[in-house]
Protein backbone atom coordinates (compact mmCIF):
# COMPACT_ATOMS: atom_id res chain seq x y z
CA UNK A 1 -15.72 145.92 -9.65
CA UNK A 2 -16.11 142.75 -11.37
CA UNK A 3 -19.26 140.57 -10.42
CA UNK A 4 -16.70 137.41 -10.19
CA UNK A 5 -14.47 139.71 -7.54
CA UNK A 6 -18.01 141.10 -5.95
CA UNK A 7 -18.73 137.71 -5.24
CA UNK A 8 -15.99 136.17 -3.89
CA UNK A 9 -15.75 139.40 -1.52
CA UNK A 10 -19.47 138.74 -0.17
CA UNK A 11 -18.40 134.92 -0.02
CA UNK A 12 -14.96 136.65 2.83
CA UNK A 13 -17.17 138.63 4.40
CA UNK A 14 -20.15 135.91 4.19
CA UNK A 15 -17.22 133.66 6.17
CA UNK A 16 -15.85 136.28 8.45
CA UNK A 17 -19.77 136.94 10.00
CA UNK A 18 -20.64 133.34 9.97
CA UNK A 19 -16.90 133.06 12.24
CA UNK A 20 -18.05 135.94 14.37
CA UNK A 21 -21.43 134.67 15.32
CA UNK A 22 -19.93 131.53 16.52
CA UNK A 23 -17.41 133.63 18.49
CA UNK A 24 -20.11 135.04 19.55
CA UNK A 25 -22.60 132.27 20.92
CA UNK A 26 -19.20 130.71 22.55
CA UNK A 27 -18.74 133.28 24.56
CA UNK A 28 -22.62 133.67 25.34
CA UNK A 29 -22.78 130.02 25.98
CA UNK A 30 -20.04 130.05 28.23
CA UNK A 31 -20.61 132.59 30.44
CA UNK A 32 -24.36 130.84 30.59
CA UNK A 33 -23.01 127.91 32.20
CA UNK A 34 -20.22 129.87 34.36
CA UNK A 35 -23.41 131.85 35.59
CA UNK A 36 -25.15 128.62 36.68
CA UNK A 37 -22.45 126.86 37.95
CA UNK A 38 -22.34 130.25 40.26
CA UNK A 39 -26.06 130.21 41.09
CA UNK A 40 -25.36 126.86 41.90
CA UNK A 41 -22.78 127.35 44.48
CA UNK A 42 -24.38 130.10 45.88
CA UNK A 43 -27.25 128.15 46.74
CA UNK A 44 -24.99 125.24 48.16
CA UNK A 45 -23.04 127.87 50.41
CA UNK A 46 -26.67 129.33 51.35
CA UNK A 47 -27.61 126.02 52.44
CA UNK A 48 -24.19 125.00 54.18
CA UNK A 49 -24.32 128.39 56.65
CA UNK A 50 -28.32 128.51 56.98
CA UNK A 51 -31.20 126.84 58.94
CA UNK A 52 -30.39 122.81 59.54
CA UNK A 53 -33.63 121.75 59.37
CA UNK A 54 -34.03 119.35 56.51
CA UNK A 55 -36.74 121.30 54.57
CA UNK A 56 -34.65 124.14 54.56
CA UNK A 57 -33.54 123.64 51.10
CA UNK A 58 -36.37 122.96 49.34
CA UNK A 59 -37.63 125.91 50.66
CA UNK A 60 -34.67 128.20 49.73
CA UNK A 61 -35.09 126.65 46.34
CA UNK A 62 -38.84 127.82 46.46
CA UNK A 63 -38.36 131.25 47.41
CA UNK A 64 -35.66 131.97 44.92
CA UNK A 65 -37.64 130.53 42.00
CA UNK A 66 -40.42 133.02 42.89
CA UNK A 67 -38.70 136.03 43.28
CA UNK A 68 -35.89 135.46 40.41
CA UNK A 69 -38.85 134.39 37.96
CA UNK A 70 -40.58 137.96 39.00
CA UNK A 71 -37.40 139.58 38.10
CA UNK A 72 -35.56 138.03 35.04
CA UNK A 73 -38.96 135.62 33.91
CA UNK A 74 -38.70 132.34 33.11
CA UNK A 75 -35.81 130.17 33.34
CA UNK A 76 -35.33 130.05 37.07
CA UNK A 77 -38.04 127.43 37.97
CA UNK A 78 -37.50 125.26 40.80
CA UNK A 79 -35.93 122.45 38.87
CA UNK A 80 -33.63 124.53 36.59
CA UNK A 81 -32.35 125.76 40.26
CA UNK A 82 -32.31 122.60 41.66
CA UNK A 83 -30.52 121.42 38.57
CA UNK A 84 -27.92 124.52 38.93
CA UNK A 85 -26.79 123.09 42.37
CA UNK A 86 -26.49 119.41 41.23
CA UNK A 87 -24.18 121.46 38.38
CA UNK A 88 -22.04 122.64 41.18
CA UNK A 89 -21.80 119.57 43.01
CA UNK A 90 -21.17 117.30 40.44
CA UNK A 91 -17.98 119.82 38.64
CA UNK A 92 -16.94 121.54 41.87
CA UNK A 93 -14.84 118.85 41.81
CA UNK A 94 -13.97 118.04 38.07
CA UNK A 95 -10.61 117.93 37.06
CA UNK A 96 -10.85 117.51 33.22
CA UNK A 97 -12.08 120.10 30.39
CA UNK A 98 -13.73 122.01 33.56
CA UNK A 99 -10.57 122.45 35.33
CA UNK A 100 -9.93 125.33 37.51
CA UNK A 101 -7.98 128.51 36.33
CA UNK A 102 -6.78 131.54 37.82
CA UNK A 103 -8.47 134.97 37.19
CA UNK A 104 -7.61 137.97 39.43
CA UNK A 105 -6.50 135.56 42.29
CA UNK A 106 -9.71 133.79 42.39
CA UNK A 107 -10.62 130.35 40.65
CA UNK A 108 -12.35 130.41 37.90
CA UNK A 109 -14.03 127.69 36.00
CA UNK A 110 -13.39 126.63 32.38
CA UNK A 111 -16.27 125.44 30.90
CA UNK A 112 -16.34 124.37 26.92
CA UNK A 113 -19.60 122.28 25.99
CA UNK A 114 -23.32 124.12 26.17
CA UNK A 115 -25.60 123.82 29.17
CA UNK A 116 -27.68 121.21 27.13
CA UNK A 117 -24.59 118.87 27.58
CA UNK A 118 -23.62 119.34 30.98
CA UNK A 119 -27.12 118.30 32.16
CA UNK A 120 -26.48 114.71 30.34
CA UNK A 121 -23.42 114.71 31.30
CA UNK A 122 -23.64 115.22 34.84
CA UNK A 123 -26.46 112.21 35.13
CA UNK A 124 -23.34 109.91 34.41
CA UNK A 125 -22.30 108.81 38.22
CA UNK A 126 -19.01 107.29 37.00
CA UNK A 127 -16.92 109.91 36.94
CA UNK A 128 -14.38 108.30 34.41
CA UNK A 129 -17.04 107.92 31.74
CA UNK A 130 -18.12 111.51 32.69
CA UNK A 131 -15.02 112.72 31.76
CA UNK A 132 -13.94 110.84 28.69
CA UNK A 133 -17.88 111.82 27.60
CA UNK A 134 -17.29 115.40 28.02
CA UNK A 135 -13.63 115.46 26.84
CA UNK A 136 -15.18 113.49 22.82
CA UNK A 137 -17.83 116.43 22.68
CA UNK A 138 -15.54 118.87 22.71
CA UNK A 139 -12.80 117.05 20.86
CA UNK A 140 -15.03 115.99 17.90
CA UNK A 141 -18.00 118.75 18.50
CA UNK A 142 -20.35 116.59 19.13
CA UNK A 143 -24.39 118.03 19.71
CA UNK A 144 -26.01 116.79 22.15
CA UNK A 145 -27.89 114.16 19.89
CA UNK A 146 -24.95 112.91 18.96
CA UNK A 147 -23.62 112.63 22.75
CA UNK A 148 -26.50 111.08 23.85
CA UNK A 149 -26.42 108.22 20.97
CA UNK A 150 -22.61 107.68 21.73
CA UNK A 151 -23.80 107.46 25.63
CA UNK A 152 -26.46 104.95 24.67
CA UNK A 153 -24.07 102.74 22.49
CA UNK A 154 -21.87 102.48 25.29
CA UNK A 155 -18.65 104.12 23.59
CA UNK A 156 -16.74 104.09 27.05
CA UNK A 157 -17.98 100.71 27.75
CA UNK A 158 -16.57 99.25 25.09
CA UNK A 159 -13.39 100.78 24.15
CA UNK A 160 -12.39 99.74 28.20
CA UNK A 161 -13.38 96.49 27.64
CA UNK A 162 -10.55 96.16 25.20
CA UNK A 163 -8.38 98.01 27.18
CA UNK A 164 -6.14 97.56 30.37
CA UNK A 165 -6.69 99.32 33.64
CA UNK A 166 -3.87 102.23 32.75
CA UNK A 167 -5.10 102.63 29.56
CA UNK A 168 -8.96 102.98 30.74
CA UNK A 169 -7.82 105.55 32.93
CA UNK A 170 -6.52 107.31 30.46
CA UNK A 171 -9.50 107.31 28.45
CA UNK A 172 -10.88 109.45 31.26
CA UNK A 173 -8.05 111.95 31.50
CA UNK A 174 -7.54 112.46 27.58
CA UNK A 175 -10.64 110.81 25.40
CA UNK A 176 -9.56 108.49 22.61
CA UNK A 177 -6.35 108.83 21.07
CA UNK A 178 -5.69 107.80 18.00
CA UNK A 179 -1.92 106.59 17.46
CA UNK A 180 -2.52 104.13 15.32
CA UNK A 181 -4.69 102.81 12.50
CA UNK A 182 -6.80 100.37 14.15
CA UNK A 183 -7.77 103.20 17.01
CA UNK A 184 -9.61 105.01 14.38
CA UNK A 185 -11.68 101.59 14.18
CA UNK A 186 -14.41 101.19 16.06
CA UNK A 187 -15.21 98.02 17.55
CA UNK A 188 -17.40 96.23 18.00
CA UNK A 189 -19.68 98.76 15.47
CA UNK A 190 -23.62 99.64 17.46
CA UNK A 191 -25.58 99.48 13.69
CA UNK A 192 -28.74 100.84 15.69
CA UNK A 193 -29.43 103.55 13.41
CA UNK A 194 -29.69 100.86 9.82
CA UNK A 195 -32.29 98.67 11.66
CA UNK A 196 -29.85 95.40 12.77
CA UNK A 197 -29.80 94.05 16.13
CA UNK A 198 -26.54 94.23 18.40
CA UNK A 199 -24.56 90.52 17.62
CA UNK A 200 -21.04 89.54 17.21
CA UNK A 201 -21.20 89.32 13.74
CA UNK A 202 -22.71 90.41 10.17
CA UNK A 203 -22.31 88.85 6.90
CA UNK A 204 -21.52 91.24 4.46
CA UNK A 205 -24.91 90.77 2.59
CA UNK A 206 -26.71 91.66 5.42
CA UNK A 207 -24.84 94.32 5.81
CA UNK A 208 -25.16 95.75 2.07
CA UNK A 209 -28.90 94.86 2.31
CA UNK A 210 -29.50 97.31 4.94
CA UNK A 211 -27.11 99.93 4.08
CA UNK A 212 -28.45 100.40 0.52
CA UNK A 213 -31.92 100.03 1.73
CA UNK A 214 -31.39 103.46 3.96
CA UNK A 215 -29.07 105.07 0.83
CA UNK A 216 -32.67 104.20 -1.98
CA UNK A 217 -35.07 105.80 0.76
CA UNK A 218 -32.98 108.78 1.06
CA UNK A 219 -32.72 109.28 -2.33
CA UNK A 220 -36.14 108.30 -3.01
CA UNK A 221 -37.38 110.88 -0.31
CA UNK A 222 -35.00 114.04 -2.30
CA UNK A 223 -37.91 113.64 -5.01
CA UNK A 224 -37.45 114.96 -8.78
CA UNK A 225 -34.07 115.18 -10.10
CA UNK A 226 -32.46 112.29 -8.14
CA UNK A 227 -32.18 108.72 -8.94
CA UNK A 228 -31.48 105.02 -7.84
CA UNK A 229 -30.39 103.05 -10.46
CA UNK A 230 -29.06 99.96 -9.15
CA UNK A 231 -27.94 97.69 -5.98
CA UNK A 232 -24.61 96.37 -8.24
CA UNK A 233 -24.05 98.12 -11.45
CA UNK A 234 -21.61 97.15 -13.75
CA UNK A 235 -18.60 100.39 -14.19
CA UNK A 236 -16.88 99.97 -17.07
CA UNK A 237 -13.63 102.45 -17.55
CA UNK A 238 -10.84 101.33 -20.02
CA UNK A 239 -12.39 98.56 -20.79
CA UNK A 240 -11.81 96.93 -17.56
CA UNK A 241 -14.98 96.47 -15.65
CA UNK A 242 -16.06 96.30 -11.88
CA UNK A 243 -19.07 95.18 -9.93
C-alpha cells in the first residue's frame, strides 16, 4: 500500500474513532443526568410520603450521602444530592429541550446539555431565559464557559428588549432564529473580553486600537516563527494599493 493511501486511511479511521468517542461520552453524559434527575425525584417522592417534620429532609439527605458515599465513593455528598432534587424540581416541569417522551409506557426525560450546564442553568428563576439559555447551548454547542459569558452579557436581556412580547416568547420556545441578515447581528455588542467598558457607542479607532492590541499579544505570546509587522500596512496587488 502506498504511504499517501496509508495515510489517508489512518486519517478515516483517525475520524471514525474521534466520531465514536463522542457517541460515546453523549450517551455517558446523558444517562448521567437522566440518573440524577432520578435520584432527584426519588428523594422528592421520599420526602412527599415520609415524616412531616421539617428536618426530615435534611436528614434524609444526610443519611443517603453516608451510605451512597460508602457504596459508590465520592460524588454523592450532601450538596450534589441536594443539588439532584433542585434538578428535579426545577425540569419536572420543563417543556423545552427536556421535554417528556414515551419509553415502554412510562415518561422519560430527554436531556441534551452535560450536568455542568444544567446546574447554571437551573440557577436562572425566569423560566423563559432558562429555556432560550438551554435551547443556544445545544443549538450552537456552547461549553459551559461560553454559557456562562453569554448569561453574564445578558444575551436574553437584550435581544427582548428589541423585541415584542410574541416574539420574546418565542425566544423561549425556539432560541434565536435567524431569518434574516440583521438577526445574525448582534446588538448592542458586550466587548468585555478586548478591555472596553459597556456604552452606546465606539469610534472605530477605539475599536481598532483594542482589537489589534489583543491580535500583537497573541502573536507576540506564539514566540519564534511568528510576526507582527504592522497596525496599517500598505497591500499592493496589480498595482492598485489598499490601506
Amino acid at each position: 500500500m502506498q504511504p499517501t493511501a496509508t495515510n489517508q486511511l489512518a486519517q478515516r479511521i483517525s475520524e471514525l474513532l474521534t466520531e465514536a468517542r463522542g457517541r460515546i461520552v453523549q450517551s455517558v453524559n446523558h444517562t448521567m443526568v437522566l440518573t440524577y434527575y432520578e435520584i432527584g425525584r426519588m428523594i422528592v417522592h421520599e420526602e412527599q410520603n415520609g415524616n412531616e417534620r421539617a428536618d426530615y429532609g435534611k436528614q434524609l439527605i444526610k443519611t443517603l450521602s453516608i451510605k451512597l458515599t460508602a457504596d459508590f465513593g465520592k460524588g454523592f455528598s450532601q450538596r450534589n444530592l441536594e443539588q439532584m432534587r433542585q434538578f428535579y424540581l426545577v425540569y419536572s416541569k420543563a417543556q423545552t429541550l427536556s421535554a417528556e417522551f414515551e419509553s415502554d409506557d412510562k415518561p422519560v426525560k430527554k436531556f441534551q446539555l452535560s450536568w455542568s450546564h444544567y446546574l447554571k442553568l437551573m440557577r436562572i428563576e425566569d423560566v423563559d431565559e432558562r429555556n432560550f439559555y438551554e435551547i443556544e447551548s445545544y443549538k450552537n454547542n456552547w461549553s459551559l464557559r461560553e454559557l456562562e459569558r453569554q448569561y453574564n452579557t445578558a444575551l436574553y436581556t437584550r435581544l427582548s428588549l428589541s423585541r415584542s412580547g410574541s416574539q420574546v416568547r418565542r425566544l423561549a420556545k425556539e432560541g434565536q432564529l435567524l431569518q434574516k441578515p440583521q438577526d445574525a447581528i448582534k446588538d448592542p455588542y458586550i466587548l468585555e473580553f478586548i478591555g472596553l467598558p459597556e456604552r452606546s457607542t465606539y469610534s472605530e479607532s477605539e475599536l481598532e486600537q483594542k482589537l489589534i492590541e489583543k491580535l500583537e499579544h497573541f502573536m507576540l505570546e506564539l514566540g519564534t516563527g511568528f510576526t507582527f509587522v504592522a497596525r496599517q500596512q500598505r497591500i499592493s496587488f496589480d498595482e492598485k494599493h489598499s490601506g
